[in-house]
Protein backbone atom coordinates (compact mmCIF):
# COMPACT_ATOMS: atom_id res chain seq x y z
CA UNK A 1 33.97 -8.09 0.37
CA UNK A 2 33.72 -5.87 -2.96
CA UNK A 3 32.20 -2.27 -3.05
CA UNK A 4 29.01 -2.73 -4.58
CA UNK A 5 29.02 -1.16 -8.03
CA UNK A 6 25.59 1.90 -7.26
CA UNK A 7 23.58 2.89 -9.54
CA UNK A 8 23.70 5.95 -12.09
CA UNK A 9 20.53 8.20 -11.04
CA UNK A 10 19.88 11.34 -13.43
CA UNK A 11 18.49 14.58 -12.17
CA UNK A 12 15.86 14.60 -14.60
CA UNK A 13 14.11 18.00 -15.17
CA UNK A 14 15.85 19.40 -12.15
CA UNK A 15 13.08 21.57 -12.16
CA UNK A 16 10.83 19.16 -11.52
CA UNK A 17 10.24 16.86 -7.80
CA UNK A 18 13.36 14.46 -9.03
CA UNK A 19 15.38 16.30 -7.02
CA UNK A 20 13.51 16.13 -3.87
CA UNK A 21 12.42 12.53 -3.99
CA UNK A 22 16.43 11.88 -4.81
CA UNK A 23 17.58 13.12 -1.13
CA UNK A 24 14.36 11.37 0.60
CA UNK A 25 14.99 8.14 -1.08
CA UNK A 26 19.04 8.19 -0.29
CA UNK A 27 17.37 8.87 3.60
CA UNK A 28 15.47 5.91 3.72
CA UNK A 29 18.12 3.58 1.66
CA UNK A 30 21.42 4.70 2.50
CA UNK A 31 24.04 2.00 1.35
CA UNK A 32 21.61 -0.53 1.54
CA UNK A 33 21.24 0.76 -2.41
CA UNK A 34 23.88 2.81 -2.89
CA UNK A 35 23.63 5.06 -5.76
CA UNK A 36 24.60 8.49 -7.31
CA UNK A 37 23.05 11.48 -8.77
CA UNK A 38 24.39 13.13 -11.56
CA UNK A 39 23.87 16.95 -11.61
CA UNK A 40 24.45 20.05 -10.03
CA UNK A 41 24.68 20.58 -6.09
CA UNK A 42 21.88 23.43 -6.89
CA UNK A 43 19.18 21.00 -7.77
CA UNK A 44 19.30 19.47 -4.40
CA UNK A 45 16.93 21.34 -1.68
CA UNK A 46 19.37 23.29 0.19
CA UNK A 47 19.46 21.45 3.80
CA UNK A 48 20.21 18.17 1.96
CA UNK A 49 23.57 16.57 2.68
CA UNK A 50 25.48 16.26 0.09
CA UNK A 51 28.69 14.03 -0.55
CA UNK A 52 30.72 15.17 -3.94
CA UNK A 53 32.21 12.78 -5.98
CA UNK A 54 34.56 12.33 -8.56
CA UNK A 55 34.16 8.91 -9.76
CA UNK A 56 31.07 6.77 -9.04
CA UNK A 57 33.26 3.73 -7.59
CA UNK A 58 33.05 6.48 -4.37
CA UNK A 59 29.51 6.48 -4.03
CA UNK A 60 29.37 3.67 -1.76
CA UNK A 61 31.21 5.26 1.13
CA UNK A 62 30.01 8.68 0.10
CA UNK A 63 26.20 7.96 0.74
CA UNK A 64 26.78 7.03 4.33
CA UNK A 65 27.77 10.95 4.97
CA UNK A 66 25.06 12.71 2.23
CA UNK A 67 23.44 12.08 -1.71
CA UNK A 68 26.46 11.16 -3.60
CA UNK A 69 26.52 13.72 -6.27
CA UNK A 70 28.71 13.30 -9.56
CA UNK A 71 28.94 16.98 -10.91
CA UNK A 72 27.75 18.29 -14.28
CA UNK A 73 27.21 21.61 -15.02
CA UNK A 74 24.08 23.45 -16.36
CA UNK A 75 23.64 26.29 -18.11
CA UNK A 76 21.10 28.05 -15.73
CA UNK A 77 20.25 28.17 -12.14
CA UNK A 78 17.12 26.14 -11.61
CA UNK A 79 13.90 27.36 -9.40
CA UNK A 80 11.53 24.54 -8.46
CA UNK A 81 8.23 24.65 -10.87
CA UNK A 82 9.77 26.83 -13.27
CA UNK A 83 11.44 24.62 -15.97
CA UNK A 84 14.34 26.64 -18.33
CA UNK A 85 14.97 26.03 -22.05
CA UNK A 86 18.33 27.04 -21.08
CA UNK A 87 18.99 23.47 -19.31
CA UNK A 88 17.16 21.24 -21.82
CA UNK A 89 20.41 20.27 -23.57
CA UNK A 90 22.07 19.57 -19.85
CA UNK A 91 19.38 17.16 -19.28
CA UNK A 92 19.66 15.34 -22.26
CA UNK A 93 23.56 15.15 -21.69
CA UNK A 94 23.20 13.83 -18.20
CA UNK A 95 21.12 10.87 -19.80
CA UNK A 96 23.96 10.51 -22.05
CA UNK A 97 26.31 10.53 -19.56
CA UNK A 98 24.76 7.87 -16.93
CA UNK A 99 24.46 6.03 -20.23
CA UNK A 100 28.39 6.02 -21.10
CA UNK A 101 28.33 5.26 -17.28
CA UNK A 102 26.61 2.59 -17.04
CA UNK A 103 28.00 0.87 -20.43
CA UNK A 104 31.55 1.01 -19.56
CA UNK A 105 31.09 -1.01 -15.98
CA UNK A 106 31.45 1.81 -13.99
CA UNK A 107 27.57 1.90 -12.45
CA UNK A 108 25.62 -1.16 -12.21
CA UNK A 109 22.58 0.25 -14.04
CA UNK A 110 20.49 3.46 -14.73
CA UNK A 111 17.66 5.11 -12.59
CA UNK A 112 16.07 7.55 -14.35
CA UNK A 113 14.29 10.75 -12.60
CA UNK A 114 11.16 12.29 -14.62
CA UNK A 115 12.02 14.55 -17.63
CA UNK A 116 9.57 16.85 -19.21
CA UNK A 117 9.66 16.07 -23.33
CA UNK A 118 8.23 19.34 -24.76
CA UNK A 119 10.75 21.38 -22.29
CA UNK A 120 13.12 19.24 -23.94
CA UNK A 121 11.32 19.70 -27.49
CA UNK A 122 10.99 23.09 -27.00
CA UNK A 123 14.81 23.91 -25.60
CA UNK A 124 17.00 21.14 -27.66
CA UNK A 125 14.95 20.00 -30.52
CA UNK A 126 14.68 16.45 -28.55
CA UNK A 127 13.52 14.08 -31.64
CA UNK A 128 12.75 11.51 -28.88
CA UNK A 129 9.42 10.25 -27.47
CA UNK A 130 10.78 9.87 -24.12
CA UNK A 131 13.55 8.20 -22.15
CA UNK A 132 12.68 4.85 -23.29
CA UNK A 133 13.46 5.69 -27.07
CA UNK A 134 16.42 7.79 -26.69
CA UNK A 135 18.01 5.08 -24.23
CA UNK A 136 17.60 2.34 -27.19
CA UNK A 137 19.12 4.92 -29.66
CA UNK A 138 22.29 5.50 -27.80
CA UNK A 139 22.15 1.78 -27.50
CA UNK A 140 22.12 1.05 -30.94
CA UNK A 141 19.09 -1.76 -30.13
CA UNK A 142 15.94 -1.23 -32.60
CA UNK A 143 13.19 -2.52 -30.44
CA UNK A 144 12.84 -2.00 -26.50
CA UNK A 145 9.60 -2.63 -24.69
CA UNK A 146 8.20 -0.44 -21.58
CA UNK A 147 7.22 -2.75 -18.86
CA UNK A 148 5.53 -1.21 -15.50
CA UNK A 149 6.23 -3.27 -12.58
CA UNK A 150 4.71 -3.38 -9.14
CA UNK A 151 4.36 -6.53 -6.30
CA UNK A 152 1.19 -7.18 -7.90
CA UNK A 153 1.12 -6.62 -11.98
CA UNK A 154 3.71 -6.64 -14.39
CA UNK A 155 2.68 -4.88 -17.31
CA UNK A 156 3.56 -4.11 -20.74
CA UNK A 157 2.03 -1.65 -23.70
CA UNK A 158 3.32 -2.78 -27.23
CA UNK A 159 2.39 0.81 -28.22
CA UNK A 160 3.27 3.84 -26.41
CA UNK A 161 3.49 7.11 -27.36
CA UNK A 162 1.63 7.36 -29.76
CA UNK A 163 -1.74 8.83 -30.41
CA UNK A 164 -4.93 6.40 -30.15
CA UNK A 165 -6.10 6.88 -33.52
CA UNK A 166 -2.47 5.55 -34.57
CA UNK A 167 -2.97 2.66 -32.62
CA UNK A 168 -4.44 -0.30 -35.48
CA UNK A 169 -2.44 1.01 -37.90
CA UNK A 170 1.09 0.43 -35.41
CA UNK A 171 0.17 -2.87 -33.95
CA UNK A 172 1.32 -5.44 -36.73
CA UNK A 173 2.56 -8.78 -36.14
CA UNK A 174 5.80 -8.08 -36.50
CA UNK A 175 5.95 -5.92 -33.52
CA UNK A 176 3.43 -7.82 -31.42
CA UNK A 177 5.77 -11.01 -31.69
CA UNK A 178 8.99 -8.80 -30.91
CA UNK A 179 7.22 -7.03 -28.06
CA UNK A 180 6.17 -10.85 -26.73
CA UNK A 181 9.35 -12.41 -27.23
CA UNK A 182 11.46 -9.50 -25.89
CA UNK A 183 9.36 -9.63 -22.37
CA UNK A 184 9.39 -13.79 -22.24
CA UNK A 185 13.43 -13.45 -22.53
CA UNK A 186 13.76 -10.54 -19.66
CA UNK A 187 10.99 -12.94 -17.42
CA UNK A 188 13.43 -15.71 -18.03
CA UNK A 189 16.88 -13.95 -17.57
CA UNK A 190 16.11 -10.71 -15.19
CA UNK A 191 12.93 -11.80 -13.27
CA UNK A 192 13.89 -15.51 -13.17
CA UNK A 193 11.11 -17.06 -14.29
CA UNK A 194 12.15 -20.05 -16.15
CA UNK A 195 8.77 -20.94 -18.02
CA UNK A 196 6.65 -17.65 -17.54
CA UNK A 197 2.92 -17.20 -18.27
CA UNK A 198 2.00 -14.17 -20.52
CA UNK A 199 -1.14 -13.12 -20.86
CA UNK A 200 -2.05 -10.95 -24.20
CA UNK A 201 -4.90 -8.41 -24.23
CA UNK A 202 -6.92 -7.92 -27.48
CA UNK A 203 -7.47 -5.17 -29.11
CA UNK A 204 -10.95 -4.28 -29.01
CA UNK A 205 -13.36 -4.55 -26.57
CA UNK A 206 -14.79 -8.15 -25.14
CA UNK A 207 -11.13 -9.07 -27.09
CA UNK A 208 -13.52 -8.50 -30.37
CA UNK A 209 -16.11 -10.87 -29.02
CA UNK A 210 -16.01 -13.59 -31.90
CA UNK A 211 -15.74 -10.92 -34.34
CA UNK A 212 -18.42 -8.55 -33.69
CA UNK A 213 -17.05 -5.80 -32.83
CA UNK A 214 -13.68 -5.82 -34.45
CA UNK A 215 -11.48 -8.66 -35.84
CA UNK A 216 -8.09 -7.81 -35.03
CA UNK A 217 -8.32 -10.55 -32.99
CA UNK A 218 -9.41 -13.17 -34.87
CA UNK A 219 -6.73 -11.49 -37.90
CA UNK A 220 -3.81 -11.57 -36.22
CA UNK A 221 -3.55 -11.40 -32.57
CA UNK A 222 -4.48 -15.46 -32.18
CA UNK A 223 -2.81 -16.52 -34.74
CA UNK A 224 0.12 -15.38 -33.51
CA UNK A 225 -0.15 -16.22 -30.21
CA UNK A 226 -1.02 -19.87 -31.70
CA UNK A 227 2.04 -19.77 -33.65
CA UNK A 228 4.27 -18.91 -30.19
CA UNK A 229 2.66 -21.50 -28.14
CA UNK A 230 3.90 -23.84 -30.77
CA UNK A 231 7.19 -23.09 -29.89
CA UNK A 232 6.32 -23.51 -26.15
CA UNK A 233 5.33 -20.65 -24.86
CA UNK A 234 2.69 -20.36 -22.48
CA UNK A 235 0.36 -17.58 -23.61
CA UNK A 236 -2.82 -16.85 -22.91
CA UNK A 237 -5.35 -14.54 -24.74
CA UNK A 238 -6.07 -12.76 -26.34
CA UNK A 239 -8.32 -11.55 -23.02
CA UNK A 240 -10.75 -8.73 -22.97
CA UNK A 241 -8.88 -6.08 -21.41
CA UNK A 242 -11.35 -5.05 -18.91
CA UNK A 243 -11.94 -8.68 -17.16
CA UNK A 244 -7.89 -9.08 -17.00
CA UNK A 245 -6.34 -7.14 -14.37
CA UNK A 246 -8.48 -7.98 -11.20
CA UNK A 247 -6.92 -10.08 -8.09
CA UNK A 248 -8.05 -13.54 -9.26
CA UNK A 249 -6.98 -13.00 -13.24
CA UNK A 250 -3.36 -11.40 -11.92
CA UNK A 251 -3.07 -14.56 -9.77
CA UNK A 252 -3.27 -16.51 -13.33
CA UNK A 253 -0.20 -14.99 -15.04
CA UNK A 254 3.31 -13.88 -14.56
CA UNK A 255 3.19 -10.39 -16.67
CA UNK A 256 0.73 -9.06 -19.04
CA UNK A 257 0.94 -7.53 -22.52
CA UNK A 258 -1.45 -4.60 -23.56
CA UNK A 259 -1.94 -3.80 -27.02
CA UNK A 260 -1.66 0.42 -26.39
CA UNK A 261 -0.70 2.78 -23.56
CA UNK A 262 -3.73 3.86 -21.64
CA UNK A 263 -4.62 0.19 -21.59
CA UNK A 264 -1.58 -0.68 -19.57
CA UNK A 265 -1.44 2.01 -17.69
CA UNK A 266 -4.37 2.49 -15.99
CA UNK A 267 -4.41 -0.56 -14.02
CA UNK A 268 -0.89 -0.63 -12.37
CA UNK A 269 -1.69 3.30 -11.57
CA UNK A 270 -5.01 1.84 -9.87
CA UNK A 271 -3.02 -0.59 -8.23
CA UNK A 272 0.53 1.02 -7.45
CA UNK A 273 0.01 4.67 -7.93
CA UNK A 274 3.15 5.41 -5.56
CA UNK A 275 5.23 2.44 -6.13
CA UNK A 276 4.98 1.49 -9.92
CA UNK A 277 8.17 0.76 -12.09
CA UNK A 278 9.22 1.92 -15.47
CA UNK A 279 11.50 -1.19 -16.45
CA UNK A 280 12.83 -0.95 -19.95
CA UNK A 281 13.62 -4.27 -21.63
CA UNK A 282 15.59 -4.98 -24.30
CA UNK A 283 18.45 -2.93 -23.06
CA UNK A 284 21.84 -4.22 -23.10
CA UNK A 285 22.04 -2.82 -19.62
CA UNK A 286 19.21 -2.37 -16.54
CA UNK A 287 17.41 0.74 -16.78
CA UNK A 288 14.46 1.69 -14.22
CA UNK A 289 12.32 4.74 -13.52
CA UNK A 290 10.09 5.89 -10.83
CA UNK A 291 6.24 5.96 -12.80
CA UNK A 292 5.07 9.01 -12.38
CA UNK A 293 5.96 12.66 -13.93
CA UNK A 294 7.88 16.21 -13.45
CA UNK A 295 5.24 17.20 -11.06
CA UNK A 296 5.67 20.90 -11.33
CA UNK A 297 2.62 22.14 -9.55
CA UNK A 298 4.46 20.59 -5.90
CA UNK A 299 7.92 20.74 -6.62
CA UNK A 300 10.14 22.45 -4.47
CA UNK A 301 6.94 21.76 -1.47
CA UNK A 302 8.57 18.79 -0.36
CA UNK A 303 5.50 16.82 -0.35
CA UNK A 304 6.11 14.72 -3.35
CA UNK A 305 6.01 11.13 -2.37
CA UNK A 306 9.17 8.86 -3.03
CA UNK A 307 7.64 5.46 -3.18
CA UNK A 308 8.30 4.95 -7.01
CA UNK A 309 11.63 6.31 -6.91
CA UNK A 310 12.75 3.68 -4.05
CA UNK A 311 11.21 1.04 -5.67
CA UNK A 312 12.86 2.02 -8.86
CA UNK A 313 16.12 2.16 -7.11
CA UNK A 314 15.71 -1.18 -5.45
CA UNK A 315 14.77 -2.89 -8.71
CA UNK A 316 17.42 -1.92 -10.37
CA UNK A 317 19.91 -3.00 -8.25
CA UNK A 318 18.08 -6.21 -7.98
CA UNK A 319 18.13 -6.66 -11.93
CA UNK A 320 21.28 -5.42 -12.19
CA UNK A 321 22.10 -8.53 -9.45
């Protein structure tokens, strides 16, 4: 039997609760998910095993003794809660790194622990939105969509990061239709759902109701998705947001597409505050992170809770499958 190839976790903002949740999730996965941090023995709590390695094809046998750990150096030493500009350019470079990873066979995919974008404005001039953007530059892939996953919602925005006000003037047809057919594909060929049902969200409340108050709709969102299920997809919408999301609508669909961030968001926090999924599609490799942020105010407390990390672990190793 082969080694199984582990996935490439990053540090993150080692400043941050990454580190922590990083040696409670190797405790309650082992090699069951084997997997290896990349970063410095110094961002791990200090009672943590710790296995060193020097390639990741060891991190299989290494995470039965301690948190495989693939070295990179930093600039500065790192105190829980207390992020340094000094290590902003370190953190980028370990994203790099897992990336170059990742892409040349050597991990199965890429876990990503929470970063902090305005340390990383702030210290290295990061140009990025977030992970998700700077993953699909280095990439070289002009369109990636953000999908949060849990057991009981998949979920994606077609805008993210960007300010609400922004939000009409970003959502055109050519990037609803992208955003659509890039999450149909990855339902198809990573979830494997042959024929998946999509449901679409409108854009204004009561999905404009008929016109009346707002006709994005009626515009472009349904013709659109009229235009899509002529080439056999099934999609429904678009659906007023706020009627979409409970048990029995969920039961009705296989993932849902939301036309802006908070829109998205909110319900698979409501639902799956601990265990949601960042799941990047698009990608030409797997890429997964734990939903939730830096966490600053607990870090270092060890209370953080690792649910979203394990479950990002686990998916990607089960996408990566």
């Amino acid at each position: 039997m082969s080694t199984p190839k582990p996935v490439a976790l990053t540090c993150g903002e080692p400043a941050g609760v990454g580190p922590e949740l990083t040696v409670k999730a190797w405790r309650a996965l082992g090699q069951d998910v084997p997997f290896f941090m990349i970063g410095e023995r110094g961002h791990l709590p200090a009672d943590a095993p710790v296995s060193l390695i020097d390639d990741p094809s060891q991190a299989y046998a290494a995470a039965a003794h301690g948190v495989p750990l693939l070295h990179h150096d930093f600039s500065a030493p790192v105190r829980p809660g207390q992020p340094r500009a000094e290590n902003a350019q370190d953190v980028i470079n370990v994203i790099k790194r897992a990336h170059d990873l990742v892409m040349k066979g050597a991990a199965s995919a890429i876990c990503t622990n929470p970063i902090n974008k305005k340390v990383l404005q702030d210290g290295a001039g990061f140009s990025h939105p977030g992970h998700t953007e700077y993953l699909a530059a280095l990439a070289g892939v002009d369109h990636v969509v953000m999908m949060l996953a849990c057991d009981t919602l998949r979920v994606v925005p077609t805008t993210i990061h960007i300010s609400l006000s922004d939000v009409p003037g970003a959502l055109t047809p050519d990037l609803l239709e992208s955003t659509i057919r890039i999450t149909h594909r990855a339902m198809q060929t990573s979830f494997g759902v042959p024929n998946p049902t999509i449901a679409i969200a409108g854009l204004n409340p009561h999905a404009g109701e008929g016109g009346a108050m707002g006709t994005d709709e009626i515009d472009m969102i349904t013709p659109l998705l009229e235009r899509l299920r002529g080439e056999g997809m099934t999609l429904l919408g678009p659906m007023s947001a706020d009627t979409m999301f409970h048990a029995r609508a969920r039961a009705g669909y296989d993932a849902a597409i939301a036309m802006y961030h908070d829109q998205a968001l909110i319900p698979i926090k409501t639902l799956a505050f601990d265990e949601g999924v960042n799941v990047t599609l698009g990608l030409p490799f797997v890429r997964t992170s734990p939903d939730h942020g830096t966490a600053f105010d607990i870090a270092g407390q060890g209370i953080a809770n690792p649910g979203s990390l394990i479950a990002a672990l686990k998916m990607a190793q089960r996408l990566a499958g």
